[in-house]
Protein backbone atom coordinates (compact mmCIF):
# COMPACT_ATOMS: atom_id res chain seq x y z
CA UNK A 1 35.52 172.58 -37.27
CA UNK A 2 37.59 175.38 -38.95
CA UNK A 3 38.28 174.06 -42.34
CA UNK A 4 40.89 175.65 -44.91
CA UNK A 5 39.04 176.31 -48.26
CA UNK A 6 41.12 175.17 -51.38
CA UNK A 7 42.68 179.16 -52.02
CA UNK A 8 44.14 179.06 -48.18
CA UNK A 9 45.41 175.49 -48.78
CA UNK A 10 47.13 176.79 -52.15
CA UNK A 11 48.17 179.91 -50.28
CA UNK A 12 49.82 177.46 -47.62
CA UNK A 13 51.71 175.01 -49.99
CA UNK A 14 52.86 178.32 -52.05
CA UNK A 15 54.95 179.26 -48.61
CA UNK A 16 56.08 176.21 -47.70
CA UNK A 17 57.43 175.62 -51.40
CA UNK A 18 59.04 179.24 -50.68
CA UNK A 19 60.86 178.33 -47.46
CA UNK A 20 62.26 175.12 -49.26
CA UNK A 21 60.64 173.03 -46.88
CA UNK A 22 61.05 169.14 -47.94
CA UNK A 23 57.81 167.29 -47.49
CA UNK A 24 58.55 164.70 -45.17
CA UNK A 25 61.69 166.07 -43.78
CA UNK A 26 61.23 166.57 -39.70
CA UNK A 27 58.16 168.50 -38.26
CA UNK A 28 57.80 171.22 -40.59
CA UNK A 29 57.74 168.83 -43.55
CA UNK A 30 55.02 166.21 -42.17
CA UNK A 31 53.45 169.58 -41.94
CA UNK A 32 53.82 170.48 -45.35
CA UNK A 33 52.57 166.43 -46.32
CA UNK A 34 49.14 166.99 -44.36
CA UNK A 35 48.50 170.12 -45.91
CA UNK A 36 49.63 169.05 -49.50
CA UNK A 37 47.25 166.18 -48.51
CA UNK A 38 44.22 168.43 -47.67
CA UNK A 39 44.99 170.48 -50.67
CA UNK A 40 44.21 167.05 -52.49
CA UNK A 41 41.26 166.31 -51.01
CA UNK A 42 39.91 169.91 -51.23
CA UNK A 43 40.86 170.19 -55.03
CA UNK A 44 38.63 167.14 -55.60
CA UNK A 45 36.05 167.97 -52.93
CA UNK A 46 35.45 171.29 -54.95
CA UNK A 47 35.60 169.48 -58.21
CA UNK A 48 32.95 167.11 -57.79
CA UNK A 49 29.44 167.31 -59.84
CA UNK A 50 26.93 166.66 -56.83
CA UNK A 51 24.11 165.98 -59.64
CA UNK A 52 26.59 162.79 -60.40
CA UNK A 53 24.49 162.12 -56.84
CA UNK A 54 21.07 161.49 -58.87
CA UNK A 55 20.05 158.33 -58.97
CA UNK A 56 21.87 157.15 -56.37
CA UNK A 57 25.18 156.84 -58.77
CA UNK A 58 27.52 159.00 -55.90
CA UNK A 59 30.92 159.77 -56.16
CA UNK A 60 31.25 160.21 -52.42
């Protein structure tokens, strides 16, 4: 699977912002909602401490 890394996801939200896109608002804005969504889950993908894994105290 070809994921988007967090800069790509910004990158993407920047240009739909741009084009005044309204999240939610026909095809191209339940566009922009998934990939303000994945830009989300990204952010605090990247942002996680794996040694908060030691001990078996995981944030995932």
């Amino acid at each position: 699977m070809n994921d988007f890394t967090l800069d790509e996801l910004n990158v993407l939200v920047a240009v739909f912002e741009k084009a005044g896109i309204a999240e939610g608002n026909g095809s191209e804005g339940e566009m922009f909602s998934r990939i303000k969504s994945a830009q989300a889950e990204r952010a605090e993908l990247e942002s996680m401490d794996f040694d908060d894994c030691l001990g078996g105290a995981c944030k995932l």
